[in-house]
C-alpha atoms as a PDB file:
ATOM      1  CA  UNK A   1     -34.470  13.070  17.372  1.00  0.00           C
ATOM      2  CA  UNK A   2     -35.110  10.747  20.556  1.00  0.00           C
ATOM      3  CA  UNK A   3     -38.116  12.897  21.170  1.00  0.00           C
ATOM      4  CA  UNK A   4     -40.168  11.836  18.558  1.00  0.00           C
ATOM      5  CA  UNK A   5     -40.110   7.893  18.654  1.00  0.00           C
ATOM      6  CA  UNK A   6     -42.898   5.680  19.865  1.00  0.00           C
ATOM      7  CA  UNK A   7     -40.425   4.435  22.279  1.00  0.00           C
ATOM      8  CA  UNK A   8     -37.321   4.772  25.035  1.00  0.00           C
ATOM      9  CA  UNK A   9     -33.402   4.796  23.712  1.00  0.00           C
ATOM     10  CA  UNK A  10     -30.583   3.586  26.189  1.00  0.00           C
ATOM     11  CA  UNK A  11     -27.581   4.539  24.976  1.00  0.00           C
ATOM     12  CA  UNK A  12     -24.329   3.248  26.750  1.00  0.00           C
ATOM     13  CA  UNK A  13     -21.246   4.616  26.107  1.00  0.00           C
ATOM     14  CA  UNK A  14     -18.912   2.317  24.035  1.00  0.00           C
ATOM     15  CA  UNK A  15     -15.883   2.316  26.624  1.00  0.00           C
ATOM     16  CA  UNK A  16     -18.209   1.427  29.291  1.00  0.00           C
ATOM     17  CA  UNK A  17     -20.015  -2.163  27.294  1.00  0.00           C
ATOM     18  CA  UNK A  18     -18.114  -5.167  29.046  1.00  0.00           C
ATOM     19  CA  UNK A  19     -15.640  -6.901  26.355  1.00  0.00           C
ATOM     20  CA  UNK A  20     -18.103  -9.503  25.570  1.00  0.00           C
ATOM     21  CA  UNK A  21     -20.618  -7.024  23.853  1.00  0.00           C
ATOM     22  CA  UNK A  22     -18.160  -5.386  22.176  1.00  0.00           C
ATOM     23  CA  UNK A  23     -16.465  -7.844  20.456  1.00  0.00           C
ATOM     24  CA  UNK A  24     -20.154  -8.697  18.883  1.00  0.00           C
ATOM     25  CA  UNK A  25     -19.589  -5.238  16.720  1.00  0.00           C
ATOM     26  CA  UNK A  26     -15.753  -6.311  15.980  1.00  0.00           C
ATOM     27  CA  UNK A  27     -14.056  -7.798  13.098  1.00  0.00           C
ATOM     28  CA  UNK A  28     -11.691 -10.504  15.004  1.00  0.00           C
ATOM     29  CA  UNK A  29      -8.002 -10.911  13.379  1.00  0.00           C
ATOM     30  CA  UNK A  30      -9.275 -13.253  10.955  1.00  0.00           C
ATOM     31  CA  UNK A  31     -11.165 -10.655   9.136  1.00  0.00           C
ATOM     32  CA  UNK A  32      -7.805  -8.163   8.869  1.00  0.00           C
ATOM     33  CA  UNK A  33      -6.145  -8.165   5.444  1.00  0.00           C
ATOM     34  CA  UNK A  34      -3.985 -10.824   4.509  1.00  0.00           C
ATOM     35  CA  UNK A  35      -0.164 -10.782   6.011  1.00  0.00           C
ATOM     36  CA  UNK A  36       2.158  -9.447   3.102  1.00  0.00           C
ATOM     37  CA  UNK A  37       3.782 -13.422   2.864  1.00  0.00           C
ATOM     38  CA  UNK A  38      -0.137 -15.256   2.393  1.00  0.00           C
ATOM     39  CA  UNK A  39      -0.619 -12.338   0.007  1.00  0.00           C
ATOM     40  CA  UNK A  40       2.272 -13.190  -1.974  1.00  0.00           C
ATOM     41  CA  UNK A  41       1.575 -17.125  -2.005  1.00  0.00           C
ATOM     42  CA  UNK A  42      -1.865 -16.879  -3.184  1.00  0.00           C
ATOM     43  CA  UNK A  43      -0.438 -14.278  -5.849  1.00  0.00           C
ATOM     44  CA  UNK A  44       2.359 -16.965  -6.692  1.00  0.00           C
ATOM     45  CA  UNK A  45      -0.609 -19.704  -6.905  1.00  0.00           C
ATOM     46  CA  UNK A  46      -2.669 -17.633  -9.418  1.00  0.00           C
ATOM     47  CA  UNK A  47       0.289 -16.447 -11.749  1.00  0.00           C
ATOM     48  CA  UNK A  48       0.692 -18.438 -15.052  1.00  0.00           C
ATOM     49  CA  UNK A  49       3.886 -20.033 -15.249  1.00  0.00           C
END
């Protein structure tokens, strides 16, 4: 596929990218779902009483 571009490809393997590049391509802990206990506040907030 590389053979038929206008131009070079570097490729680096992704154990070998210092930390700093590779936490531009990761999701930090904010981004994870919800613990189970926020889950269940913002589920108590939206319920009708």
């Amino acid at each position: 596929m590389t053979e038929n571009l206008p131009f070079e490809i570097e490729t680096n393997c992704w154990s070998e990218l210092p930390e700093d590049q590779r936490d531009f391509f990761c999701f930090q802990e904010d981004y994870l779902p919800l613990p189970r206990e926020h889950a269940l506040q913002i589920q108590r907030l939206t319920v009708e009483s």
